[in-house]
C-alpha atoms as a PDB file:
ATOM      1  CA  UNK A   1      68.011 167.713  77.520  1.00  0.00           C
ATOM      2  CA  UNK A   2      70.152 166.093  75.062  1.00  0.00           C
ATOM      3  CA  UNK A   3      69.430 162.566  73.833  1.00  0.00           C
ATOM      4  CA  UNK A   4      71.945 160.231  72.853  1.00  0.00           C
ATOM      5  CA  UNK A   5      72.276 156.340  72.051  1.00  0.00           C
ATOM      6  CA  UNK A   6      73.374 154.484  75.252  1.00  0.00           C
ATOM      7  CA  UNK A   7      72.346 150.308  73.960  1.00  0.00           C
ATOM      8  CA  UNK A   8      73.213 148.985  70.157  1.00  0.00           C
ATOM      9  CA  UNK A   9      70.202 146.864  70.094  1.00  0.00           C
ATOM     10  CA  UNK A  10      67.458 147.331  72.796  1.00  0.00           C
ATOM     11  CA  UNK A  11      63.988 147.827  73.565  1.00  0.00           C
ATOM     12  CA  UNK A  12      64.666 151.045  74.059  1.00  0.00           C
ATOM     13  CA  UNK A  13      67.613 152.168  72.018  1.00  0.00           C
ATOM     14  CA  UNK A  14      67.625 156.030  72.776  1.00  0.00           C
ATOM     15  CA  UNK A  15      67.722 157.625  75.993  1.00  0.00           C
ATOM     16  CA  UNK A  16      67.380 161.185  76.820  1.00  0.00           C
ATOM     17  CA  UNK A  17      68.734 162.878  79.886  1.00  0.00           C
ATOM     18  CA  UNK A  18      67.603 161.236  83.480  1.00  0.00           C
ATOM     19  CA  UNK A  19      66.869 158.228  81.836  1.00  0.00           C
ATOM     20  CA  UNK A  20      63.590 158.882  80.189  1.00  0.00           C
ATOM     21  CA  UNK A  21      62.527 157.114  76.367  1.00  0.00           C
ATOM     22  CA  UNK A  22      63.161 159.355  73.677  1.00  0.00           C
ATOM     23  CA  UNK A  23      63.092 156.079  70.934  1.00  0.00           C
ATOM     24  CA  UNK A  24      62.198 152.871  70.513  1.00  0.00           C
ATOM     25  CA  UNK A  25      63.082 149.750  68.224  1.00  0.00           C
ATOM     26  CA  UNK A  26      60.392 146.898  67.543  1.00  0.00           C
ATOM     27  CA  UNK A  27      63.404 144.632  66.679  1.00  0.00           C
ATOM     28  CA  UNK A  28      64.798 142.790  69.420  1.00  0.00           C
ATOM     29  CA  UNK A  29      66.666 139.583  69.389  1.00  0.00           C
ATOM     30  CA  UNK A  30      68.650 137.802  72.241  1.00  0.00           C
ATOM     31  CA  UNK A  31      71.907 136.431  72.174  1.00  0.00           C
ATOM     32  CA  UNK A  32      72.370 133.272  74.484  1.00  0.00           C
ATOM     33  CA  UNK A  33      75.208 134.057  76.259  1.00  0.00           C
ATOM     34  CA  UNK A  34      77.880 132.078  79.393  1.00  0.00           C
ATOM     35  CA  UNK A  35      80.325 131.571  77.770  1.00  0.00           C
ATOM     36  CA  UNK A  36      83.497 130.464  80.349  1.00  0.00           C
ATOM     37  CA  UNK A  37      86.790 130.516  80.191  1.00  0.00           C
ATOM     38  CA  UNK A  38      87.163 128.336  83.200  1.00  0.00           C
ATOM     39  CA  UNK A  39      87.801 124.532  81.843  1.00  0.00           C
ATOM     40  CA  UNK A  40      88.210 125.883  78.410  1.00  0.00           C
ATOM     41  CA  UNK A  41      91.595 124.330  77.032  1.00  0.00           C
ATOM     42  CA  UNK A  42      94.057 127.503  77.875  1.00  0.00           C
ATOM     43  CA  UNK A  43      96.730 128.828  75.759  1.00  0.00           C
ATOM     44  CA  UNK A  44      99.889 130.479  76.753  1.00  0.00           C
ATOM     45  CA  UNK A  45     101.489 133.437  75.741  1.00  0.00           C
ATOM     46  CA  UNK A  46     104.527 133.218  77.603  1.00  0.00           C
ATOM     47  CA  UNK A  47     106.612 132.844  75.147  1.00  0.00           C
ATOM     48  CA  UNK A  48     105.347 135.259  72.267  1.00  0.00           C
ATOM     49  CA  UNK A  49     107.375 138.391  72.064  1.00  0.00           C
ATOM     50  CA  UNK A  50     104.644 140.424  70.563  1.00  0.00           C
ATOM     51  CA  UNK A  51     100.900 139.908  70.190  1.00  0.00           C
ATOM     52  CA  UNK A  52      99.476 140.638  66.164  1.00  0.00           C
ATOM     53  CA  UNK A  53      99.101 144.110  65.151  1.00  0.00           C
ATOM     54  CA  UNK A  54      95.044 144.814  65.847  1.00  0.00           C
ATOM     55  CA  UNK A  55      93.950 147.991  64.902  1.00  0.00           C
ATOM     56  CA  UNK A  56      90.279 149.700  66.291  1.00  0.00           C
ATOM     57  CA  UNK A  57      89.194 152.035  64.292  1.00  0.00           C
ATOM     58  CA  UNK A  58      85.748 154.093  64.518  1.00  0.00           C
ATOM     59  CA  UNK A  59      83.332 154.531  62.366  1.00  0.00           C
ATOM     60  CA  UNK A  60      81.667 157.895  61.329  1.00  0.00           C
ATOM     61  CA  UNK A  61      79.684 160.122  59.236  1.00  0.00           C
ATOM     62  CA  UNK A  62      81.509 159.860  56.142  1.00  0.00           C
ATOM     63  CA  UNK A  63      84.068 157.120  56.620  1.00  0.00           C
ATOM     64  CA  UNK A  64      86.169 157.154  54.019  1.00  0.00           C
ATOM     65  CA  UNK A  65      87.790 153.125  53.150  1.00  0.00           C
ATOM     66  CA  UNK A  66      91.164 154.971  53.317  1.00  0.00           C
ATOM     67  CA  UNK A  67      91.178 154.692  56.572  1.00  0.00           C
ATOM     68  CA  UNK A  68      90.544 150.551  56.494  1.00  0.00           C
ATOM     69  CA  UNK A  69      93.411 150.570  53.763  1.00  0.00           C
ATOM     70  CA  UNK A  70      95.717 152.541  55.415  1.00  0.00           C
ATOM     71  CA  UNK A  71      95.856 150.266  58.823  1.00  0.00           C
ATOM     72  CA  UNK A  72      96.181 147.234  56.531  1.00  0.00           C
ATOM     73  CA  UNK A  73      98.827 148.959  54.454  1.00  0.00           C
ATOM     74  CA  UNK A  74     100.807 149.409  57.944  1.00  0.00           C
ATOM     75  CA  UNK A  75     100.111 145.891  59.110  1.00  0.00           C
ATOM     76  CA  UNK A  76      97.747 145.482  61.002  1.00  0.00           C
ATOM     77  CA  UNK A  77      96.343 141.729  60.815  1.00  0.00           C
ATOM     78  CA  UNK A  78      93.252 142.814  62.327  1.00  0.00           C
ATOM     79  CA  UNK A  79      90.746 145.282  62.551  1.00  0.00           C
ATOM     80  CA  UNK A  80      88.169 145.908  64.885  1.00  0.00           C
ATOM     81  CA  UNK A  81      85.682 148.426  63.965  1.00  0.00           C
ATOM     82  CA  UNK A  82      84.230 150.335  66.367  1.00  0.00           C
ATOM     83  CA  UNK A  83      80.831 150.795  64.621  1.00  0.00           C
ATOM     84  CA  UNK A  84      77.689 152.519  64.940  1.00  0.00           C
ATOM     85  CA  UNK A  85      74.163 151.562  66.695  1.00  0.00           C
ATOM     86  CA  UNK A  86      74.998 147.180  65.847  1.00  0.00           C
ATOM     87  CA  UNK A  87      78.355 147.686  64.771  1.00  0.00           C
ATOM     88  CA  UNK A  88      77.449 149.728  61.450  1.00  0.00           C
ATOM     89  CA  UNK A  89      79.597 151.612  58.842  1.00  0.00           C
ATOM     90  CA  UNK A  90      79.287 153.422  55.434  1.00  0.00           C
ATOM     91  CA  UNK A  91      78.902 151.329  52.534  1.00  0.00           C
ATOM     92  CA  UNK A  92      82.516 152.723  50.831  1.00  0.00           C
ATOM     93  CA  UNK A  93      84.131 151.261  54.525  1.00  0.00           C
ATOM     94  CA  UNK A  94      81.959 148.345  54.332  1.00  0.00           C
ATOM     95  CA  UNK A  95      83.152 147.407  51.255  1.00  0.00           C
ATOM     96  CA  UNK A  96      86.990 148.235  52.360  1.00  0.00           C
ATOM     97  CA  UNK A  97      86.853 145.610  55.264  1.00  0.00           C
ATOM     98  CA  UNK A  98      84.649 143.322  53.134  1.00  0.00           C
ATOM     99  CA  UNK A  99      88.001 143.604  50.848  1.00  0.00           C
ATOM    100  CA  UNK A 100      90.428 143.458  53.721  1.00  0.00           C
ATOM    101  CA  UNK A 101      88.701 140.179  54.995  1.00  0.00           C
ATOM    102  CA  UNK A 102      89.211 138.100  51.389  1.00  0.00           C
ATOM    103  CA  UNK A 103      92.688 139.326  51.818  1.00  0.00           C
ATOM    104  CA  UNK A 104      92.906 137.455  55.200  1.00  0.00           C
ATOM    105  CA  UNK A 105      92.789 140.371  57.456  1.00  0.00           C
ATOM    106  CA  UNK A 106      90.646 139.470  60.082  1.00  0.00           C
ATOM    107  CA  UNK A 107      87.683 141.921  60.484  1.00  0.00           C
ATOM    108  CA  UNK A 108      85.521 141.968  64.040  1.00  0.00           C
ATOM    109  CA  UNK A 109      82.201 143.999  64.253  1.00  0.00           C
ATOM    110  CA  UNK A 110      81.789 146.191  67.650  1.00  0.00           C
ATOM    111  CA  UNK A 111      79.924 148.821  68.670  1.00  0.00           C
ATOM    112  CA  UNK A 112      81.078 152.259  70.304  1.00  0.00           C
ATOM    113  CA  UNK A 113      78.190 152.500  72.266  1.00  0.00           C
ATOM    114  CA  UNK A 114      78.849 151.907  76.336  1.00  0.00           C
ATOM    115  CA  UNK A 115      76.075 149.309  76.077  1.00  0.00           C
ATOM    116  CA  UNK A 116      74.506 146.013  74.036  1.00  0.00           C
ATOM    117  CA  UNK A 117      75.430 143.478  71.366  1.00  0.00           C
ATOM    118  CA  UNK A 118      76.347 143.447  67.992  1.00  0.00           C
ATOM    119  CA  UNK A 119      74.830 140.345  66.781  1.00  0.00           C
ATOM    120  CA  UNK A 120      75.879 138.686  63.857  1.00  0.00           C
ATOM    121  CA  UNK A 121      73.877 138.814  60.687  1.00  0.00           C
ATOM    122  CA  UNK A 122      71.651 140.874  61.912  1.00  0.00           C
ATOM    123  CA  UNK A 123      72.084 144.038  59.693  1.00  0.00           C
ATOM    124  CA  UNK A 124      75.201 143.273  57.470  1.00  0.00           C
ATOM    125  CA  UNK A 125      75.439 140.032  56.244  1.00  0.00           C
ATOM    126  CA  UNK A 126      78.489 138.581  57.740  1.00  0.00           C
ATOM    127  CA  UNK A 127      78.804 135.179  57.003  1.00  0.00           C
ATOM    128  CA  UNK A 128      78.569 136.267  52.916  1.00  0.00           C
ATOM    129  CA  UNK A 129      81.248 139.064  53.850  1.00  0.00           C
ATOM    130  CA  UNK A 130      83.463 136.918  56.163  1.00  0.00           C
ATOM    131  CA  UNK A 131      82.898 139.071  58.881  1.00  0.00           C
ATOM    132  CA  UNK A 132      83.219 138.669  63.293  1.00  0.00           C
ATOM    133  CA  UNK A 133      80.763 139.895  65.451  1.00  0.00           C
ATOM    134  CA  UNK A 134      82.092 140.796  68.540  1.00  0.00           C
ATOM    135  CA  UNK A 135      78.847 139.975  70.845  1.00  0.00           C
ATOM    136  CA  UNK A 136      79.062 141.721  74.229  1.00  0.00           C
ATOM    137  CA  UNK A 137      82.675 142.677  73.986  1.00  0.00           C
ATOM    138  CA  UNK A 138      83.833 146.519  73.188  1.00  0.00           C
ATOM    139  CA  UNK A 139      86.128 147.738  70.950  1.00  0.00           C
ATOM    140  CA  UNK A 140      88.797 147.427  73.390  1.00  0.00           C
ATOM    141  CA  UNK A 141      87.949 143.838  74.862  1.00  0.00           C
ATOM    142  CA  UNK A 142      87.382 142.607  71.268  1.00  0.00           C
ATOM    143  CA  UNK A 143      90.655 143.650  70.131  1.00  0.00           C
ATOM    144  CA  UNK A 144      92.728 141.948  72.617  1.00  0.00           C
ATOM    145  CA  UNK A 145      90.379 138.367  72.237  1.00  0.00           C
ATOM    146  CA  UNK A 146      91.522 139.227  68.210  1.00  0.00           C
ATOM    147  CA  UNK A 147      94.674 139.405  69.011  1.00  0.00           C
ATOM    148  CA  UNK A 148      95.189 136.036  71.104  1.00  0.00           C
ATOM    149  CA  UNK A 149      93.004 134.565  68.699  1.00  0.00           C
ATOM    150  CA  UNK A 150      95.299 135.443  66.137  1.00  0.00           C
ATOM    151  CA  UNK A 151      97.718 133.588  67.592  1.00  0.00           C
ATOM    152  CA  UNK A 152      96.139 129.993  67.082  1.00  0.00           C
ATOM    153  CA  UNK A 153      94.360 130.991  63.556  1.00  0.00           C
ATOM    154  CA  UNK A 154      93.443 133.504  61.148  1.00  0.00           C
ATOM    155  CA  UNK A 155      90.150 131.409  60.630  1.00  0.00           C
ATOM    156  CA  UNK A 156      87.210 133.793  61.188  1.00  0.00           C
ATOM    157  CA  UNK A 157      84.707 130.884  61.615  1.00  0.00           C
ATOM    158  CA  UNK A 158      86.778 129.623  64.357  1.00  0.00           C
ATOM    159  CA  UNK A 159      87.680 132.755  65.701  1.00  0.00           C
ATOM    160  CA  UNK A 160      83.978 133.579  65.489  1.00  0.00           C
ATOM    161  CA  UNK A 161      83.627 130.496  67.859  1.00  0.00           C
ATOM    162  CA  UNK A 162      85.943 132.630  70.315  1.00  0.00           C
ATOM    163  CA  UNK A 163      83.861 134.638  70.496  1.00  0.00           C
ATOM    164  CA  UNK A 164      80.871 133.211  71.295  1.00  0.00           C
ATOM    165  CA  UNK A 165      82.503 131.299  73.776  1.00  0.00           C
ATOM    166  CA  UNK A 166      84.448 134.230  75.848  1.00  0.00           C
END
């Protein structure tokens, strides 16, 4: 039986096969959630030729900030990092979007697990770092919300409010 994460942050964090609890975590918090895009003033994208370049990349054992450099070096006016457990990194790529993000590259916090939150502030720090947690949205969804956002602001506060509210 082979255990593996399956929820960022959870009562019960690690699963192994059939479902049973292999781990727990005391810490718990609950993100209030409802967020609706339905009477929310809507912007159109009819008329943009191309969305911003938004790049996902995935954290790892070992990250080297190279990687974080390279995608900025090439463009991208995003990043979304696909992080582990509540959207975590190594400290060397930490410190490469940390740099990216007071260079006006807008930097969203996600998870690659198929389940949970990445909350902000919970384990980095991310109004000190200028950081955006993604909430309930994957690597994937939070890209594309990054990259429409990008199109009304580069403002992580306000795109931070995006967030929260779709």
């Amino acid at each position: 039986m082979r255990a593996r994460s399956w929820i960022s942050i959870a009562i019960f964090a690690v699963v192994a096969g059939a479902g049973a609890v292999h781990a727990r975590t005391p810490r718990v918090r609950v993100l209030a959630t409802g967020g609706t895009i339905a009477g929310a003033q809507a912007s159109s994208v009819d008329k943009l030729e191309q969305l911003p370049r938004v790049d996902i990349l995935y954290a790892h054992a070992n990250m080297s900030p190279d990687l974080i450099e390279s995608a900025v070096k090439a463009g991208a006016q995003g990043l979304v990092i696909a992080g582990v457990g509540d959207g975590n990194m190594t400290g060397p790529a930490l410190e490469a979007i940390t740099k990216a993000a007071k260079n006006g590259i807008v930097v969203v916090r996600s998870t690659r697990l198929p389940m949970g939150q990445v909350l902000r502030n919970n384990e980095v720090d991310d109004d000190k770092l200028g950081l955006v947690a993604s909430g309930e949205l994957n690597p994937p969804h939070a890209r594309v919300l990054l990259q429409l956002a990008l199109t009304r602001t580069k403002d992580p506060t306000a795109i931070q409010r995006m967030f929260y509210t779709y």
